[in-house]
PDB file of N, CA and C in Angstrom:
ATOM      1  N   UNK A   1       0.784  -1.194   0.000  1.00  0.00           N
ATOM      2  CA  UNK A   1       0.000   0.000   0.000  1.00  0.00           C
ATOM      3  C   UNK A   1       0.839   1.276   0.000  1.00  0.00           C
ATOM      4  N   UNK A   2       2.261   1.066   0.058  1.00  0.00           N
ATOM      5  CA  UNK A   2       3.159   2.195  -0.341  1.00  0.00           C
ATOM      6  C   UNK A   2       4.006   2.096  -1.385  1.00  0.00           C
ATOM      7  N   UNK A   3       4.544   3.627  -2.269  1.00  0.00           N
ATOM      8  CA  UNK A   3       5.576   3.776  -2.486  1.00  0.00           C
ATOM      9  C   UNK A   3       6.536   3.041  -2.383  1.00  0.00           C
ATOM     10  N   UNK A   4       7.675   2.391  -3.066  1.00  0.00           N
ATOM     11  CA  UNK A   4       8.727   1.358  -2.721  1.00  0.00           C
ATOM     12  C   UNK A   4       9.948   1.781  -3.237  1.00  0.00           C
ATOM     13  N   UNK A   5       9.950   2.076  -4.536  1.00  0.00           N
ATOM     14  CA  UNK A   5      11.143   2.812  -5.246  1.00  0.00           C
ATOM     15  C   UNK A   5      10.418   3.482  -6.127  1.00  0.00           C
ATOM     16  N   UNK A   6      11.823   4.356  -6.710  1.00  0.00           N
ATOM     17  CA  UNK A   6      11.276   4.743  -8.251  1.00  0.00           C
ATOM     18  C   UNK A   6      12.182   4.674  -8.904  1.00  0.00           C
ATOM     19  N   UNK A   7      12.041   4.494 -10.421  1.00  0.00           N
ATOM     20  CA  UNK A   7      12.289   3.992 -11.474  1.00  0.00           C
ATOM     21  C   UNK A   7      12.871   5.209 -12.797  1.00  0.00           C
ATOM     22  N   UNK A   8      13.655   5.210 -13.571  1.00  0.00           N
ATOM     23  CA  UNK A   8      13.873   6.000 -14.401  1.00  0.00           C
ATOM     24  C   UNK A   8      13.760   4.951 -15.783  1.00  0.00           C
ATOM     25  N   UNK A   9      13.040   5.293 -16.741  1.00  0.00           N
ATOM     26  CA  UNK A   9      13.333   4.711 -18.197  1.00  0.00           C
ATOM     27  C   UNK A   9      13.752   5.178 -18.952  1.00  0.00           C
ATOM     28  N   UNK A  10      14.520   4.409 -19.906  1.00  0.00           N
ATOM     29  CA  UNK A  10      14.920   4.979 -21.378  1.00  0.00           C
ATOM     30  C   UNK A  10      14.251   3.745 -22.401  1.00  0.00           C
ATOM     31  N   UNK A  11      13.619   4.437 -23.012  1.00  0.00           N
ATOM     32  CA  UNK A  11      12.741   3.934 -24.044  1.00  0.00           C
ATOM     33  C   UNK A  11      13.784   3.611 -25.760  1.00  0.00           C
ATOM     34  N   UNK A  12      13.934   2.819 -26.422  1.00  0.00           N
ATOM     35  CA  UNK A  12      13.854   2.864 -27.530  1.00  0.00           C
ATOM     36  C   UNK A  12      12.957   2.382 -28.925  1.00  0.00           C
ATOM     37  N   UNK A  13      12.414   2.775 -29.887  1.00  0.00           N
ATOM     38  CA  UNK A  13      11.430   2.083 -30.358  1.00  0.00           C
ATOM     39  C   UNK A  13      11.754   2.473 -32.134  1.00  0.00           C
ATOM     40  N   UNK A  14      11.338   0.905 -32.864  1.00  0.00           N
ATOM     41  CA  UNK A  14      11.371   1.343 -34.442  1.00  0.00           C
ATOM     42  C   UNK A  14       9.963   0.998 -34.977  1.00  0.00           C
ATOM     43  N   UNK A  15       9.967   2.038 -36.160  1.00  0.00           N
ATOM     44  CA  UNK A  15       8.223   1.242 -36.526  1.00  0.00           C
ATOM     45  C   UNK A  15       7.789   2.888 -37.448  1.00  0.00           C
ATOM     46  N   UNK A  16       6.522   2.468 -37.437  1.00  0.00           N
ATOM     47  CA  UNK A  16       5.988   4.115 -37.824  1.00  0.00           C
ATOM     48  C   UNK A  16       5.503   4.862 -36.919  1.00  0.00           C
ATOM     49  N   UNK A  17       6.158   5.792 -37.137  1.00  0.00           N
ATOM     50  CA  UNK A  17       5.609   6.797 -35.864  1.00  0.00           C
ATOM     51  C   UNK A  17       5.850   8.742 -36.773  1.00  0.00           C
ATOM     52  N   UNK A  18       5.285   8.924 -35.734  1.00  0.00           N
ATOM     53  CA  UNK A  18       5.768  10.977 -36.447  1.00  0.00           C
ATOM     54  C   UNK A  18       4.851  11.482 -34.994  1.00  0.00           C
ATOM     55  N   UNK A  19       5.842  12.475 -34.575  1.00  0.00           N
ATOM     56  CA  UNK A  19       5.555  13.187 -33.287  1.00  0.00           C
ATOM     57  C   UNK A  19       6.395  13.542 -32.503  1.00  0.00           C
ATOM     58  N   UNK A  20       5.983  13.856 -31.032  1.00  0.00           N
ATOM     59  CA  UNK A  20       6.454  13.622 -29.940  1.00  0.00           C
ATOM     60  C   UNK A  20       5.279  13.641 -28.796  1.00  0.00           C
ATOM     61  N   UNK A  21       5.750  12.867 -27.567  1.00  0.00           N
ATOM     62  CA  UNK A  21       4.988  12.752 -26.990  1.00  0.00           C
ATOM     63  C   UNK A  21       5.021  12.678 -25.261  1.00  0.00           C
ATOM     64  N   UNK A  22       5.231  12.964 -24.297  1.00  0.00           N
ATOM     65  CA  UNK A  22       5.345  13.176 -23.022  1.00  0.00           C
ATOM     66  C   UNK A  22       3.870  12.425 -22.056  1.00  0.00           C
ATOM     67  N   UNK A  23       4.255  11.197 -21.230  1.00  0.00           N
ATOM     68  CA  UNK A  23       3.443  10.600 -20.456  1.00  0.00           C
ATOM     69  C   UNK A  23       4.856  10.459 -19.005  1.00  0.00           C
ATOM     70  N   UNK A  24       3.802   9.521 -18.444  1.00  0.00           N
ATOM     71  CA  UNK A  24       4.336   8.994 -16.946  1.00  0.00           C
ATOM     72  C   UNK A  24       3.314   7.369 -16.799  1.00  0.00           C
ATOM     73  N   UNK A  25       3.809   6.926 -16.595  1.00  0.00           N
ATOM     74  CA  UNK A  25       3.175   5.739 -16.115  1.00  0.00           C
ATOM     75  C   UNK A  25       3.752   4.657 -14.467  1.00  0.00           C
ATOM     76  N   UNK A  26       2.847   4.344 -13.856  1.00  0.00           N
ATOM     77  CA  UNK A  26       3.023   3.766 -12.629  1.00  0.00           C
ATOM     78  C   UNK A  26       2.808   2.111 -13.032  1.00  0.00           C
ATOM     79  N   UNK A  27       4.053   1.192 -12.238  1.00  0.00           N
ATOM     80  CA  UNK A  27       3.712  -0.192 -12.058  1.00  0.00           C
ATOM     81  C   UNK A  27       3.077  -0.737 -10.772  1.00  0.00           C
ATOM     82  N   UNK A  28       1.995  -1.495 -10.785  1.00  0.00           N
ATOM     83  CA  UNK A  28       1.469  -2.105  -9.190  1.00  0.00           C
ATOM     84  C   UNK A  28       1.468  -3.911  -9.336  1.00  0.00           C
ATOM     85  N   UNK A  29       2.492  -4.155  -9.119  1.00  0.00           N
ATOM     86  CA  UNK A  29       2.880  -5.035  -8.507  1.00  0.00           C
ATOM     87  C   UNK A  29       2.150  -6.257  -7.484  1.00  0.00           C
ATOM     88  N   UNK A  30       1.606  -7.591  -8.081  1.00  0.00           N
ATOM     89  CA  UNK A  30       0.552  -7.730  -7.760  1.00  0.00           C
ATOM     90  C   UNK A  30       0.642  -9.181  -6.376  1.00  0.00           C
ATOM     91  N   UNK A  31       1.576  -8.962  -6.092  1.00  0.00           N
ATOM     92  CA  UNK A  31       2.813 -10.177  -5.570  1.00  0.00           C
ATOM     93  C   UNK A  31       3.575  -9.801  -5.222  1.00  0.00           C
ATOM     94  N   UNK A  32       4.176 -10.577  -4.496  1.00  0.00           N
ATOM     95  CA  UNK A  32       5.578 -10.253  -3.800  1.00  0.00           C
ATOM     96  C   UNK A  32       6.484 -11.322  -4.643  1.00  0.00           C
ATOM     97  N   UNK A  33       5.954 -11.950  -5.175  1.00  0.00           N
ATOM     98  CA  UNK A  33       7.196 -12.429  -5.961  1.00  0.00           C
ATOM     99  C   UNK A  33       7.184 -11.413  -7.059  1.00  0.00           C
ATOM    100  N   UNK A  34       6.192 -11.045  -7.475  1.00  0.00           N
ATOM    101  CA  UNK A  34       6.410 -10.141  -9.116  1.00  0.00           C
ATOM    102  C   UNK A  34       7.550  -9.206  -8.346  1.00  0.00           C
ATOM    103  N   UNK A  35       7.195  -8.760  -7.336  1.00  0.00           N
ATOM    104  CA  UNK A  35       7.780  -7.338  -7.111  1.00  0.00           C
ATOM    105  C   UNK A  35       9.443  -8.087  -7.200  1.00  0.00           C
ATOM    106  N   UNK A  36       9.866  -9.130  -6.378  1.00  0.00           N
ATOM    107  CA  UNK A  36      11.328  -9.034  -5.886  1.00  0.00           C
ATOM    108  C   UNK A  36      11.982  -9.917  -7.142  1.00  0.00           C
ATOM    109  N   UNK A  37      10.925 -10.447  -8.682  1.00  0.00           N
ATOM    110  CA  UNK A  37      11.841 -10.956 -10.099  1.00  0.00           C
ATOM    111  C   UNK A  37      12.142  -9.107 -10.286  1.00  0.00           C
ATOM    112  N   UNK A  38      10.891  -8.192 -10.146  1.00  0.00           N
ATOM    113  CA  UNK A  38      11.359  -7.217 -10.894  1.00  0.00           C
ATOM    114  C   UNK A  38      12.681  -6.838 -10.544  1.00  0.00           C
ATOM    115  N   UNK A  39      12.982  -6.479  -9.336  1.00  0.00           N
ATOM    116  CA  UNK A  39      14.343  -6.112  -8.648  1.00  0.00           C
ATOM    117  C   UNK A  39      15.158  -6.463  -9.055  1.00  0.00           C
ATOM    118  N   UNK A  40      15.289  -8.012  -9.130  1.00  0.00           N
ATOM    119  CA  UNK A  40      16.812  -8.858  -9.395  1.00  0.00           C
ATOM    120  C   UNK A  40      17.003  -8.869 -10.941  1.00  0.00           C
ATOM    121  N   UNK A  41      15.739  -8.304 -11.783  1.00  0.00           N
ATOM    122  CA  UNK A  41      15.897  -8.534 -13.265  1.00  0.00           C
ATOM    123  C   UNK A  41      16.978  -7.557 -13.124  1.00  0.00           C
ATOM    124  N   UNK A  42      17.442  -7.378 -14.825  1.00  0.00           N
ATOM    125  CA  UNK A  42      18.097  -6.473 -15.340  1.00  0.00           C
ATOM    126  C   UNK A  42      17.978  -5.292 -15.698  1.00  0.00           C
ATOM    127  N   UNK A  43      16.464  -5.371 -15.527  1.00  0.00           N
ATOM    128  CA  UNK A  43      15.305  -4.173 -16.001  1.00  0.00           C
ATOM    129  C   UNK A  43      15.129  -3.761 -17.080  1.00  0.00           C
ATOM    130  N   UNK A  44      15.293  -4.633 -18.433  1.00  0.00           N
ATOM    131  CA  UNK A  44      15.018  -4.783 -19.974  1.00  0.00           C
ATOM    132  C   UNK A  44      13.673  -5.161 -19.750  1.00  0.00           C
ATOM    133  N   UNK A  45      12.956  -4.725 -21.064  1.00  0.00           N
ATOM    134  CA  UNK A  45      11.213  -5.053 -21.330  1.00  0.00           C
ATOM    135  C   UNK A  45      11.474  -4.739 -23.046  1.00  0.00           C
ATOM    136  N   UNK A  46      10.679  -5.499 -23.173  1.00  0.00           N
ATOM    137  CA  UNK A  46       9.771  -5.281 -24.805  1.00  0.00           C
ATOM    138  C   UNK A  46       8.905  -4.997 -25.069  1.00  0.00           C
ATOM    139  N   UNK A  47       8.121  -4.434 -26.027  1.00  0.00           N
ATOM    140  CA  UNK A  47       6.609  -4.262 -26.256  1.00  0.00           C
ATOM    141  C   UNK A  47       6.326  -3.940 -27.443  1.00  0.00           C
ATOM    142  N   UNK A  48       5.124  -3.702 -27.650  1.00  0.00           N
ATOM    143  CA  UNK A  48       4.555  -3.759 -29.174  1.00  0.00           C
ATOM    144  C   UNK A  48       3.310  -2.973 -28.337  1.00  0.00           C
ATOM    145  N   UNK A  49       3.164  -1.195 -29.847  1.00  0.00           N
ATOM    146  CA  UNK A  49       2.072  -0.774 -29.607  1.00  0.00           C
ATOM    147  C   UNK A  49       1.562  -0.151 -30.344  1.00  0.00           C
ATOM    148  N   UNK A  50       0.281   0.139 -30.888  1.00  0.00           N
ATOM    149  CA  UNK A  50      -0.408   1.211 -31.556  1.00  0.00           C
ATOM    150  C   UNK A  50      -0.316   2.574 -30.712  1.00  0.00           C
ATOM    151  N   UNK A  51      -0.091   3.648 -30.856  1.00  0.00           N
ATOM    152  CA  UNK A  51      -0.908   4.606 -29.966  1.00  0.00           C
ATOM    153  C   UNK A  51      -0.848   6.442 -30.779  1.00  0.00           C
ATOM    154  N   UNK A  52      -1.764   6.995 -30.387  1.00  0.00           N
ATOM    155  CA  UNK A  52      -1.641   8.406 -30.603  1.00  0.00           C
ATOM    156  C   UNK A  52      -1.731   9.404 -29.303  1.00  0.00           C
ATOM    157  N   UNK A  53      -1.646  10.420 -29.786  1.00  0.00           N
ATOM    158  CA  UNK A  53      -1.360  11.120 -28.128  1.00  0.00           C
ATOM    159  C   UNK A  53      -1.876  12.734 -29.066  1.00  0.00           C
ATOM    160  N   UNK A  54      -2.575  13.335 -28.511  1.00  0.00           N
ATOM    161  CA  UNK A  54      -3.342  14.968 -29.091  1.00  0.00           C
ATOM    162  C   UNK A  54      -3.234  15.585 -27.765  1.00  0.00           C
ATOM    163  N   UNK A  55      -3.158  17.042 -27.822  1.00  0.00           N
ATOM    164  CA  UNK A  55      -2.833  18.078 -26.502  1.00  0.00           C
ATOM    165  C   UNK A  55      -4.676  17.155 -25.936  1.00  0.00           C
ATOM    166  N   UNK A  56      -5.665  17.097 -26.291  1.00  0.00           N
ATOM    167  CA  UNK A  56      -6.637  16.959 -25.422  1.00  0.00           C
ATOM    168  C   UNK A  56      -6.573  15.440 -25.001  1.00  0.00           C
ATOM    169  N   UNK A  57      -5.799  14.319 -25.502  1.00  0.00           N
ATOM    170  CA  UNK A  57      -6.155  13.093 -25.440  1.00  0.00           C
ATOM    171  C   UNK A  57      -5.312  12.166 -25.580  1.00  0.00           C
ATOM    172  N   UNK A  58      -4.536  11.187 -25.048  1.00  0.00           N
ATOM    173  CA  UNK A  58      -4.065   9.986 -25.665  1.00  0.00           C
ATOM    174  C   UNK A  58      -4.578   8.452 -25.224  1.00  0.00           C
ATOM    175  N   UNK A  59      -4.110   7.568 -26.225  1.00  0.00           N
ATOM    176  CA  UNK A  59      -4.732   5.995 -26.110  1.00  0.00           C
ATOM    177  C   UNK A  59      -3.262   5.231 -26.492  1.00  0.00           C
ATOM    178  N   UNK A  60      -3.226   4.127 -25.629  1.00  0.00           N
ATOM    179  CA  UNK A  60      -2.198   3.113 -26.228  1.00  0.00           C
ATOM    180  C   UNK A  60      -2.800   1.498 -26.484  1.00  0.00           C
ATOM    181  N   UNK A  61      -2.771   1.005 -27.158  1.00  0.00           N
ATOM    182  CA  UNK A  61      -2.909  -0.395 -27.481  1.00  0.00           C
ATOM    183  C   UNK A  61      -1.308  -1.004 -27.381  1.00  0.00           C
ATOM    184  N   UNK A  62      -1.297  -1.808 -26.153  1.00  0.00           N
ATOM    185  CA  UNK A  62       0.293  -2.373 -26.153  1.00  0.00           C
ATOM    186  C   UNK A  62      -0.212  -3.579 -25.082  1.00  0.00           C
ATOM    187  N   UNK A  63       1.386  -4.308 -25.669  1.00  0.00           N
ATOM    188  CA  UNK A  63       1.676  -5.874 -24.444  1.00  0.00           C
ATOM    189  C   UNK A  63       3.097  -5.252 -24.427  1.00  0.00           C
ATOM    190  N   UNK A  64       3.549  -5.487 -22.790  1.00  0.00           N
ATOM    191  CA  UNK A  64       5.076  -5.247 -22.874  1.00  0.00           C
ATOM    192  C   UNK A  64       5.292  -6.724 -22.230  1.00  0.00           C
ATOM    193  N   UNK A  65       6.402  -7.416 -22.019  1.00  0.00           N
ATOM    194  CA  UNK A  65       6.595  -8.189 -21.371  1.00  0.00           C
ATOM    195  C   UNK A  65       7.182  -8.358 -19.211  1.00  0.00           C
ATOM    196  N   UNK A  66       7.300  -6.932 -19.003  1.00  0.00           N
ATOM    197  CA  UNK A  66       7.288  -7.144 -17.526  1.00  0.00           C
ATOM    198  C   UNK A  66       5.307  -7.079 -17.294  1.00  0.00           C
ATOM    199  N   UNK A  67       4.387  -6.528 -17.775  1.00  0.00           N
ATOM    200  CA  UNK A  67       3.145  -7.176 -17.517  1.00  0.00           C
ATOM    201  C   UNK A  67       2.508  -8.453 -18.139  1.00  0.00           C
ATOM    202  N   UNK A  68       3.073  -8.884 -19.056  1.00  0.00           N
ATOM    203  CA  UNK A  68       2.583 -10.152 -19.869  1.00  0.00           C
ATOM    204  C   UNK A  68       2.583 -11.215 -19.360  1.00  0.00           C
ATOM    205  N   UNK A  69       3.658 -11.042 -18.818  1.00  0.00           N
ATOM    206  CA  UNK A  69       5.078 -12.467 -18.124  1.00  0.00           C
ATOM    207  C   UNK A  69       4.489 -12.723 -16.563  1.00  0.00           C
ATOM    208  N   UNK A  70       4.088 -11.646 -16.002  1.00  0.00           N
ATOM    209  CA  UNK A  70       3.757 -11.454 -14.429  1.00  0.00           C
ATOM    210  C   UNK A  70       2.782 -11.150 -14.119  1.00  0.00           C
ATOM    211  N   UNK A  71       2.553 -10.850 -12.631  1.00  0.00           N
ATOM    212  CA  UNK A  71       1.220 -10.514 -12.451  1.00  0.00           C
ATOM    213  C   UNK A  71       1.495  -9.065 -11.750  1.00  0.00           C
ATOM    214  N   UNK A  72       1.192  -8.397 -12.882  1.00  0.00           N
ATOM    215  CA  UNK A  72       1.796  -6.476 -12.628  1.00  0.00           C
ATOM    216  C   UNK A  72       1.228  -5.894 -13.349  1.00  0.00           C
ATOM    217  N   UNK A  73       0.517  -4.900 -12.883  1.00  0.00           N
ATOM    218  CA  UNK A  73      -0.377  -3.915 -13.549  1.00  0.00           C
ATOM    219  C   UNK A  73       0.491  -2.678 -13.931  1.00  0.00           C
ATOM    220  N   UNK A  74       0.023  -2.290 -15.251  1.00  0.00           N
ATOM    221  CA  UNK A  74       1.280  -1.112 -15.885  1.00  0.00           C
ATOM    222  C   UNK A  74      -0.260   0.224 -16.065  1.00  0.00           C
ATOM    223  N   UNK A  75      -0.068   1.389 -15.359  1.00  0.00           N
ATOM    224  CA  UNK A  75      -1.207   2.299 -15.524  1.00  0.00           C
ATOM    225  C   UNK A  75      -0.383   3.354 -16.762  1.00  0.00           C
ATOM    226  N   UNK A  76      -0.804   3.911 -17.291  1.00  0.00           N
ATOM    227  CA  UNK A  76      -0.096   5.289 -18.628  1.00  0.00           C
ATOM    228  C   UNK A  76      -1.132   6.552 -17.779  1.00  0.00           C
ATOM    229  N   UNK A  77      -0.871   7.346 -17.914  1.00  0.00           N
ATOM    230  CA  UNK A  77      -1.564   9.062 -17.403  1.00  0.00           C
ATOM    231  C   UNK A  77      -0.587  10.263 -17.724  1.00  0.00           C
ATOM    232  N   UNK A  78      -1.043  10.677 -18.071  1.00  0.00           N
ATOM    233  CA  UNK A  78      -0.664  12.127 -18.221  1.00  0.00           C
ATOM    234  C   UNK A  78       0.048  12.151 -19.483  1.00  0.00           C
ATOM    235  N   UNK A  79      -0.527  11.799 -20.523  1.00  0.00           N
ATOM    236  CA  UNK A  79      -0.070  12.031 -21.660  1.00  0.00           C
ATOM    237  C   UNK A  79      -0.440  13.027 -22.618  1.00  0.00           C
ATOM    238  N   UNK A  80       0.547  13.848 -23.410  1.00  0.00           N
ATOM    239  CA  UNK A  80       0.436  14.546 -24.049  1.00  0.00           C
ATOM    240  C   UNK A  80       1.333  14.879 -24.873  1.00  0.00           C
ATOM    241  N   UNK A  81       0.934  15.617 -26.016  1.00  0.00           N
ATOM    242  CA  UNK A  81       1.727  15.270 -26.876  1.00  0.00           C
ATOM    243  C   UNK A  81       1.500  15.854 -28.568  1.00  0.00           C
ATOM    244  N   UNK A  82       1.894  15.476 -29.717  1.00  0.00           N
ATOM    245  CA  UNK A  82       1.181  15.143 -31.214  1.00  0.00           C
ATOM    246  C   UNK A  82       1.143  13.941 -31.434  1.00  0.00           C
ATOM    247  N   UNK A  83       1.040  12.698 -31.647  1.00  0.00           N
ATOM    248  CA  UNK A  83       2.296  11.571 -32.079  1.00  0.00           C
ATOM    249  C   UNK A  83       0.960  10.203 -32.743  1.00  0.00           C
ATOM    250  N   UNK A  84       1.468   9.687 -33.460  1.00  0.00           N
ATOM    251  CA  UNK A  84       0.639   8.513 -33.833  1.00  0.00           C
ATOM    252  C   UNK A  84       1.946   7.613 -34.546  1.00  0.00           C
ATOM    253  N   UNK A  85       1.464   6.078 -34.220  1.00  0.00           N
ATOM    254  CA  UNK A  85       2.805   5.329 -34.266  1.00  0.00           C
ATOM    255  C   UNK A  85       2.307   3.358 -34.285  1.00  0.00           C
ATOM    256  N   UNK A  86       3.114   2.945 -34.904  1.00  0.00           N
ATOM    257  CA  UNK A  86       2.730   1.648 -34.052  1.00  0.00           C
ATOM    258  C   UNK A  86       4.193   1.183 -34.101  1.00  0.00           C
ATOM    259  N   UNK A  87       4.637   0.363 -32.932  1.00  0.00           N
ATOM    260  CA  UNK A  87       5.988   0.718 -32.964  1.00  0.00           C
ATOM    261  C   UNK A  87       6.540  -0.896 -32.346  1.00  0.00           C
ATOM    262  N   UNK A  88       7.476  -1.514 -32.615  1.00  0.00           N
ATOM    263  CA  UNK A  88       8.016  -2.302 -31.721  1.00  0.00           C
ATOM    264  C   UNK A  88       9.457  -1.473 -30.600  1.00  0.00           C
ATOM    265  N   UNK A  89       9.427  -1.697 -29.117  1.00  0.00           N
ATOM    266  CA  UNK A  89       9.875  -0.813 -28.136  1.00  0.00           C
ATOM    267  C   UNK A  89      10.731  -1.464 -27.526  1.00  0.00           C
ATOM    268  N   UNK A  90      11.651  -1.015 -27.067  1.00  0.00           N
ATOM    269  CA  UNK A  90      12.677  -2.073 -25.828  1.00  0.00           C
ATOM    270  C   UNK A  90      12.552  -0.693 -24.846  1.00  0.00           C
ATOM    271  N   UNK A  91      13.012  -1.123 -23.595  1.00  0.00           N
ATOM    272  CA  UNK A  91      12.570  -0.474 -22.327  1.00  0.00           C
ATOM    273  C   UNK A  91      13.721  -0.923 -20.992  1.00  0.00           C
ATOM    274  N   UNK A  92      14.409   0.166 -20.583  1.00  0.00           N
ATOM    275  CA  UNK A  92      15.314  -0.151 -19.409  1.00  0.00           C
ATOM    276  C   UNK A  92      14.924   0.839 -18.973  1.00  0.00           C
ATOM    277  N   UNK A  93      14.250   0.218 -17.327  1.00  0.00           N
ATOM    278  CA  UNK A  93      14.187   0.409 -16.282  1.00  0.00           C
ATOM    279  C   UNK A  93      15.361   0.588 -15.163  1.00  0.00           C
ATOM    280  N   UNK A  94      15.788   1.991 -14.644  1.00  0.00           N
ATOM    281  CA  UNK A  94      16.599   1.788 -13.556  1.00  0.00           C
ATOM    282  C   UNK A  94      16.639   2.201 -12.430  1.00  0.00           C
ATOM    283  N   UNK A  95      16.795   1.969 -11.455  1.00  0.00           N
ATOM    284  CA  UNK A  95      16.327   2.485  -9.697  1.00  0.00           C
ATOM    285  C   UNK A  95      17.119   3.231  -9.903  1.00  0.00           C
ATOM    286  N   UNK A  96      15.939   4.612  -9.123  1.00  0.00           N
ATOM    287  CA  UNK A  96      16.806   6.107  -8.907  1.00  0.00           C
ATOM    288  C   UNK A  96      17.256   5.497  -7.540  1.00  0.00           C
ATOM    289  N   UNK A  97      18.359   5.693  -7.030  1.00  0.00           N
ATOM    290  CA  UNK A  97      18.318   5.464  -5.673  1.00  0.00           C
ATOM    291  C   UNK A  97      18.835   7.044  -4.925  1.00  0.00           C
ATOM    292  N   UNK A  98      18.272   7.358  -4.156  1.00  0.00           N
ATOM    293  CA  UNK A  98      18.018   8.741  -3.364  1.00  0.00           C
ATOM    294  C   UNK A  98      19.765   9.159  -2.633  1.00  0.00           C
TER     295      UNK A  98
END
């Protein structure tokens, strides 16, 4: 029911796309085992997605594999942006540590 760490990503992705686009997204962790593979992973992910993003609105259609694989909920909010894309993505995750 708390806060645990936080996370910094660097995203890379090829495919069609034209834009740019600015979100945040939160992981909830649905287990205590999901939580302590995430830790010891390496913090690589993959994914595959449709999405567009407009100053009033965005939508994503995606599977990444740290939610596919586990039992971990991935939320997207606060997106904004121009951008429309469908893209294959790789994803490193790394603990900010304070």
């Amino acid at each position: 029911g708390v806060t645990v760490d936080y996370y910094s990503t660097t995203k890379a992705s090829a495919g069609l796309q034209i834009g740019a686009q600015q979100y945040a997204h939160v992981l909830f962790f649905m287990t205590d085992d999901a939580l302590m593979n995430f830790r010891r992973s390496p913090g690589w992910a993959a994914s595959a997605n449709i999405e567009y993003a407009t100053p009033e609105r965005g939508e994503t259609l995606a599977a990444e594999t740290t939610t596919s694989l586990s039992p971990v909920i991935a939320v997207v909010f606060g997106q904004s942006g121009l951008r429309v894309g469908a893209t294959l993505d790789g994803v490193k995750y790394s603990r900010i540590i304070p």
